[in-house]
Protein backbone atom coordinates (compact mmCIF):
# COMPACT_ATOMS: atom_id res chain seq x y z
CA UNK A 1 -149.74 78.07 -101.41
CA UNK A 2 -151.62 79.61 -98.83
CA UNK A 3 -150.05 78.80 -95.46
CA UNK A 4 -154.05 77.82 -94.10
CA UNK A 5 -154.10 75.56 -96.16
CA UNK A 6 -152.69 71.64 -95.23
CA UNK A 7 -151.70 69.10 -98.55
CA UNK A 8 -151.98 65.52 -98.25
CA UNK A 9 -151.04 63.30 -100.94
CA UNK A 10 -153.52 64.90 -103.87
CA UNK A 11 -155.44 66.31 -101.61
CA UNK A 12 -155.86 70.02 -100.18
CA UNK A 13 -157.43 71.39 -97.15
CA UNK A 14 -158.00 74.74 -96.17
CA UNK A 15 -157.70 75.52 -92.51
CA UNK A 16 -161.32 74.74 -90.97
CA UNK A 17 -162.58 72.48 -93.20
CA UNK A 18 -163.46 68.61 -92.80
CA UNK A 19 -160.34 66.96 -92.69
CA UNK A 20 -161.68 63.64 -91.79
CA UNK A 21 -165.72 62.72 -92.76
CA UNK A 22 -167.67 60.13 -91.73
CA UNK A 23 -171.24 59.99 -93.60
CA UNK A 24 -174.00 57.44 -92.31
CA UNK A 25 -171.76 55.25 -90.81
CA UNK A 26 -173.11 51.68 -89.50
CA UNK A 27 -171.80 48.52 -88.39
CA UNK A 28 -174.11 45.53 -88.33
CA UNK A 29 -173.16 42.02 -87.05
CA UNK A 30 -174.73 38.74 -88.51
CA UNK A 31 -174.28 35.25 -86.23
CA UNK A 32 -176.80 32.38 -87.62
CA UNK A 33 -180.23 34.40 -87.36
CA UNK A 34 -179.37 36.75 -84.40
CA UNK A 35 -178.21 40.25 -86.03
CA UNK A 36 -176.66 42.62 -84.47
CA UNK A 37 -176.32 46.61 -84.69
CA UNK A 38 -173.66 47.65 -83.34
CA UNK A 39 -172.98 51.58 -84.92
CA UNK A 40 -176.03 53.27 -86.50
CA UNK A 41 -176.09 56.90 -88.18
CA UNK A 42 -173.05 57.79 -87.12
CA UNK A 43 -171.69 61.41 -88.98
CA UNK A 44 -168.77 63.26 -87.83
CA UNK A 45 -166.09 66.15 -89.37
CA UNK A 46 -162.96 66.55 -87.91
CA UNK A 47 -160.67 69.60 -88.54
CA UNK A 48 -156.95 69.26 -88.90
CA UNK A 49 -155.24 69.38 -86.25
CA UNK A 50 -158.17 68.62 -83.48
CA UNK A 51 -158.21 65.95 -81.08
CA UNK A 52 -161.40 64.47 -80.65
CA UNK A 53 -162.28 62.04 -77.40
CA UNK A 54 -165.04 59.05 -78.01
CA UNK A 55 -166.50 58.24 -74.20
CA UNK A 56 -169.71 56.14 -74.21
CA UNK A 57 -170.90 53.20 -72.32
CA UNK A 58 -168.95 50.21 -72.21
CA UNK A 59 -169.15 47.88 -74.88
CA UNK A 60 -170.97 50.68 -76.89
CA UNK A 61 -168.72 50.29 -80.21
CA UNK A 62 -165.80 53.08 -79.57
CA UNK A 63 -162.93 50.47 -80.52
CA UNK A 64 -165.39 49.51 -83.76
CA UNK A 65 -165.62 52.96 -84.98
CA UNK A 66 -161.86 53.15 -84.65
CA UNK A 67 -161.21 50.39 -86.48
CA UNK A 68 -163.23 51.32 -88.81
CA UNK A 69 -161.04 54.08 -89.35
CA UNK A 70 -158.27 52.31 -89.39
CA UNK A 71 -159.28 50.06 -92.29
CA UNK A 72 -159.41 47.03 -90.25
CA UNK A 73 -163.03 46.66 -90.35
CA UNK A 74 -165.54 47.34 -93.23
CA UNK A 75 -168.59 49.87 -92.50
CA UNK A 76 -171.86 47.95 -93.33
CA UNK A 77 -172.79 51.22 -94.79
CA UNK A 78 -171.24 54.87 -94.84
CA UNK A 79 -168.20 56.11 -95.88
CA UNK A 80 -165.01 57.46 -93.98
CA UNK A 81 -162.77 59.54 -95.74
CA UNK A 82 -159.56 61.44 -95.20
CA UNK A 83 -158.44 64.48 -96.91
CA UNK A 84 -160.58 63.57 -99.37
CA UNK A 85 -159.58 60.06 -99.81
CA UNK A 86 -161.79 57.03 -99.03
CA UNK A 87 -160.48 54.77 -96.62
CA UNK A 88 -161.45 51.43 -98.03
CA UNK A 89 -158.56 49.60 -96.14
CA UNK A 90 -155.36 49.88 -93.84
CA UNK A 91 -153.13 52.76 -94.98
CA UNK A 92 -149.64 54.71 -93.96
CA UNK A 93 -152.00 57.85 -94.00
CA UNK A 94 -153.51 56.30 -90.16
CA UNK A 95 -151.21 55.39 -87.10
CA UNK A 96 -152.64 53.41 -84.31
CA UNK A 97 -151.38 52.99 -80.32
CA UNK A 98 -152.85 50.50 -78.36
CA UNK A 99 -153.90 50.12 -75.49
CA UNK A 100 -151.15 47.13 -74.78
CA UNK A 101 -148.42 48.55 -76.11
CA UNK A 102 -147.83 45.90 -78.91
CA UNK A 103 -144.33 46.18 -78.90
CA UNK A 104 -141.38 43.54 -79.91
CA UNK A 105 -139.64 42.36 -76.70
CA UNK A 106 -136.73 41.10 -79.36
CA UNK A 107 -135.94 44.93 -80.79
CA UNK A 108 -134.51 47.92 -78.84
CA UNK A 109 -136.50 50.53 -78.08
CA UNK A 110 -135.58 52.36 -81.60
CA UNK A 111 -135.63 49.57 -83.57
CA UNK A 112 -139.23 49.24 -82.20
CA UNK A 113 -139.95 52.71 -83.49
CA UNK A 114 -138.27 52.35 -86.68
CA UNK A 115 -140.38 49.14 -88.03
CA UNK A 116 -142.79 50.69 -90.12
CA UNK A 117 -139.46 53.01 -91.66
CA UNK A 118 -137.90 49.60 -92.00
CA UNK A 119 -141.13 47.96 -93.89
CA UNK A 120 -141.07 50.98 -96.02
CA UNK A 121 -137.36 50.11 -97.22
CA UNK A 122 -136.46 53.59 -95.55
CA UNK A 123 -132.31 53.49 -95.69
CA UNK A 124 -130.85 52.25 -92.24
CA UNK A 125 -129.02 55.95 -91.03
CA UNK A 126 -132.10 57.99 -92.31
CA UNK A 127 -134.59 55.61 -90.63
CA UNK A 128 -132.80 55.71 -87.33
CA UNK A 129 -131.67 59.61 -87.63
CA UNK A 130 -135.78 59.70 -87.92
CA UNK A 131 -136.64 58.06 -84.67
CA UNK A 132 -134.24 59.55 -82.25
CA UNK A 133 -136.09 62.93 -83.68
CA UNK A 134 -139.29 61.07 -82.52
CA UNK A 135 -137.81 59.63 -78.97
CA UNK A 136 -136.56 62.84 -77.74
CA UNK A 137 -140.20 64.58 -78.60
CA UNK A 138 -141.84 61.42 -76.48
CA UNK A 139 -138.57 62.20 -73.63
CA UNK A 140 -136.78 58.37 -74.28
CA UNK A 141 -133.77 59.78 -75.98
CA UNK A 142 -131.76 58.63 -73.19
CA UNK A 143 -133.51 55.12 -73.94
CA UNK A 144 -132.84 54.86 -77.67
CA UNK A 145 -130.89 51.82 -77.09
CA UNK A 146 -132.54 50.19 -74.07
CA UNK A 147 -134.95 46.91 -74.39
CA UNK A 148 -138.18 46.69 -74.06
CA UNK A 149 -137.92 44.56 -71.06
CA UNK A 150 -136.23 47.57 -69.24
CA UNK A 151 -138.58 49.96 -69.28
CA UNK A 152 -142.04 51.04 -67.08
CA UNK A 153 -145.62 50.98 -68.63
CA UNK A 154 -145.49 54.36 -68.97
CA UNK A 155 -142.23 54.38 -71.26
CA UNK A 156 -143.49 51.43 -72.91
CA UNK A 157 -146.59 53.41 -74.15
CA UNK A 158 -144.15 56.42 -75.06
CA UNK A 159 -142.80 54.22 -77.16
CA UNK A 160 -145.89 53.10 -79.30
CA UNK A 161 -146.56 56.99 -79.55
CA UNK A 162 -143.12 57.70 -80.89
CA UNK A 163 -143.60 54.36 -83.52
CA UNK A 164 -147.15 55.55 -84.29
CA UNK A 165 -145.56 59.24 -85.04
CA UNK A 166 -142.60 58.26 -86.89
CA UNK A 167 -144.46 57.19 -90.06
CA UNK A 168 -145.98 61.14 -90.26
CA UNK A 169 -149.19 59.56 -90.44
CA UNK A 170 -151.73 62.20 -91.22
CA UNK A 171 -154.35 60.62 -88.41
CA UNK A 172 -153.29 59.16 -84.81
CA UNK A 173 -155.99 56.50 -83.54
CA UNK A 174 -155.81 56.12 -80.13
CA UNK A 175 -157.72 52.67 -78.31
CA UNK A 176 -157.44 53.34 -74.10
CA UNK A 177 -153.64 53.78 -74.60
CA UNK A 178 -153.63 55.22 -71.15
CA UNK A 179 -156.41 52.90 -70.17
CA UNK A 180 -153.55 49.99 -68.33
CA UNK A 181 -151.40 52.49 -66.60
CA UNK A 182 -151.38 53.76 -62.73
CA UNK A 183 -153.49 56.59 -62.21
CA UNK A 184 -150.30 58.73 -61.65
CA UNK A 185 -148.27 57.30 -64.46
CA UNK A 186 -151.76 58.35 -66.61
CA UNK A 187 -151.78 62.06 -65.69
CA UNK A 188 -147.81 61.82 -66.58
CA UNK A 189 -148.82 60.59 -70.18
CA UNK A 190 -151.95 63.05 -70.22
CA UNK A 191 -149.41 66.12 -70.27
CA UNK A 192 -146.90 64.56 -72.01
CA UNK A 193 -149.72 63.82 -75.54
CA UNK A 194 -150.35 67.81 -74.15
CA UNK A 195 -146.77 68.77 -74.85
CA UNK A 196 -146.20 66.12 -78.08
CA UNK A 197 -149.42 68.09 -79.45
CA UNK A 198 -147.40 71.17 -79.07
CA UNK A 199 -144.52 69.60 -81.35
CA UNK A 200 -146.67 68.13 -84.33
CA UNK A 201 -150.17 69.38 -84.65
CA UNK A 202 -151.28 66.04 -85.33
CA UNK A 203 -155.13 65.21 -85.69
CA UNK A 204 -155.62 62.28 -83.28
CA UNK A 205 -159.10 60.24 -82.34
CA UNK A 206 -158.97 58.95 -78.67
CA UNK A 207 -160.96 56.20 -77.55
CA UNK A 208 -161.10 56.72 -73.43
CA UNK A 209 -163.55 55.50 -70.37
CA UNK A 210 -162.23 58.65 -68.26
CA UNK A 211 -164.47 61.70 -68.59
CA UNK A 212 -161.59 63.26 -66.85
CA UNK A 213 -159.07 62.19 -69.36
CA UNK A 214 -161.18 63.30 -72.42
CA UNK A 215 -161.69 66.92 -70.51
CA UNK A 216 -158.06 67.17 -70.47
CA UNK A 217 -157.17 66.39 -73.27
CA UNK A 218 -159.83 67.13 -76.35
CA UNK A 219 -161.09 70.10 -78.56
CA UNK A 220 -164.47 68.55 -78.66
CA UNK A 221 -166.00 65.17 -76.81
CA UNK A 222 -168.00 62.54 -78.54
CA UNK A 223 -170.45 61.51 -76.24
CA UNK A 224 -172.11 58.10 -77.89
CA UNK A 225 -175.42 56.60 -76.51
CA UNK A 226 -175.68 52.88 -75.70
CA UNK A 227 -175.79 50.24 -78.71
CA UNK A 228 -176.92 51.13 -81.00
CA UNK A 229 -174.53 53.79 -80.52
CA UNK A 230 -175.20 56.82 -81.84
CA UNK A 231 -173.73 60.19 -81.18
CA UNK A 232 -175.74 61.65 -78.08
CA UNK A 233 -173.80 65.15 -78.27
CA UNK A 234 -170.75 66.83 -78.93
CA UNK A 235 -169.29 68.63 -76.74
CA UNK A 236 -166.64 71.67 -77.42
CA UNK A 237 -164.45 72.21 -74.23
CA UNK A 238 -163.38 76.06 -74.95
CA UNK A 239 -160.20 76.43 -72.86
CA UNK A 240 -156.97 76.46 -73.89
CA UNK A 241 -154.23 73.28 -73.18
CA UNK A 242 -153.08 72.52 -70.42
CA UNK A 243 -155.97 72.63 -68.39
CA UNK A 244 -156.17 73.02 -64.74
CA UNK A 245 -158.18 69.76 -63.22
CA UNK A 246 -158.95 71.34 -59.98
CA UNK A 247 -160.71 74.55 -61.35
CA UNK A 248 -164.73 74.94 -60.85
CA UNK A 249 -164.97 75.02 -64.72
CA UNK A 250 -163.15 72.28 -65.35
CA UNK A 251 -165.34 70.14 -62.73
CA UNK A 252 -168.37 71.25 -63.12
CA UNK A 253 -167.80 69.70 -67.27
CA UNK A 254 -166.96 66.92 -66.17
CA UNK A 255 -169.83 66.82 -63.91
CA UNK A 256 -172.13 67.33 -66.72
CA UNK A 257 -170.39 64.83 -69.17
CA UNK A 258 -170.66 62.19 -66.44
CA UNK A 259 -174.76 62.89 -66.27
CA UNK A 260 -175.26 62.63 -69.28
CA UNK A 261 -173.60 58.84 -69.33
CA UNK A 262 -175.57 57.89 -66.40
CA UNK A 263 -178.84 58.21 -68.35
CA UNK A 264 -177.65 55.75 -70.37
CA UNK A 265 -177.24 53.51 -67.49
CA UNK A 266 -173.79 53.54 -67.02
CA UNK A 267 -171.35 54.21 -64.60
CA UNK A 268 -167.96 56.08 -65.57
């Protein structure tokens, strides 16, 4: 097999092709006679591999296009497919981290991370053996045996990532996971996605507010208009990771990102 080219399941993908498609996709809400649109037209390819930030005004849809690729809500219209694959529901192909951790006080920190091994009747030594590999890429090694009650925001988060990895899901989906955390402990979790990126070339979707965050972090930005939302533009950010903050280039994006929200009437 060619070594450009990334298997999943059936499924084959050559190195720069659509990994993930979205076609048409729309989201309409019925209550009584009021009707609502909340996503119209909506296209996007994603490469394997890419990171791709979703900023938009608040309230826009972001979190409804992401669960809509997560199979926990159903398009009005459109498709979403992965690898080739429709995703017509929930699936071990898609991992998600929330923005509230969503953890289980009652569990150590690995036995957090090894929940969806344990669902999948993974056998107990290869299931843990399997998320220590996953704590020490998210730094909690030393934590493996901790509880949740013991630990910051910040490691609480690193632990969702790890649980959300684990699984070698083929997409990450990403709601404001850095959205609750201190502005320091946030730039601590910005490099440390930089450096898990590094590790596992995973393809993740991130859901943000911060223009700054999505600079940092992304291959391309997904700037959405207000509802209806609609994609506005996409925008490639052509440097390498990591990425210095304080350089012109670097501000001056950022600059033009945040412009381009304010016309749609909202502050970032």
């Amino acid at each position: 097999m060619d070594e450009n080219t990334t298997c999943t399941g059936n499924e084959c993908v050559q190195e720069g092709e659509s990994f993930i498609r979205i076609d048409n996709l729309s989201k309409t809400y019925q209550k009584d006679e009021k009707v609502t649109v909340a996503i119209e037209d909506f296209d996007l390819d994603i490469k394997k591999g890419e990171l791709i930030s979703i900023v938009g005004p608040s309230g826009c849809g972001k979190t409804t296009i992401l669960r809509m690729i997560a199979g926990l809500l159903e398009p009005t219209s459109g498709s979403i497919s992965i690898a080739g694959r429709p995703c017509s529901g929930p699936g071990p192909d898609r991992g998600m981290v929330f923005q509230d951790f969503a953890l289980l006080p009652w569990r150590s920190v690995r036995r957090n991370v090894e929940l969806g091994l344990e669902i999948a009747g993974m056998p107990k030594e290869e299931r843990k053996a399997r998320a220590e590999k996953y704590l020490e890429i998210v730094g909690l090694q030393d934590f493996a045996d901790s509880s949740i009650n013991e630990l910051s925001g910040g490691m609480k988060q690193r632990v969702g990532i790890a649980r959300a990895l684990v699984n070698n899901p083929d997409v990450i989906l990403m709601d404001e996971p850095f959205g609750a955390l201190d502005a320091q402990t946030r730039n601590i979790m910005q490099a440390g996605l930089v450096r898990i990126l590094e590790k596992t070339d995973q393809t993740i979707i991130f859901i943000t507010h911060s223009v700054d965050e999505a600079v940092f972090l992304s291959d391309r930005i997904v700037i959405l208009t207000k509802r209806p939302a609609k994609i506005k533009e996409i925008v490639e950010i052509p440097w390498p990771r990591p990425r210095d903050r304080a350089s012109p280039e670097f501000t001056a994006l950022r600059k033009r990102i945040l412009e381009e929200l304010e016309k749609e009437n909202v502050l970032q």
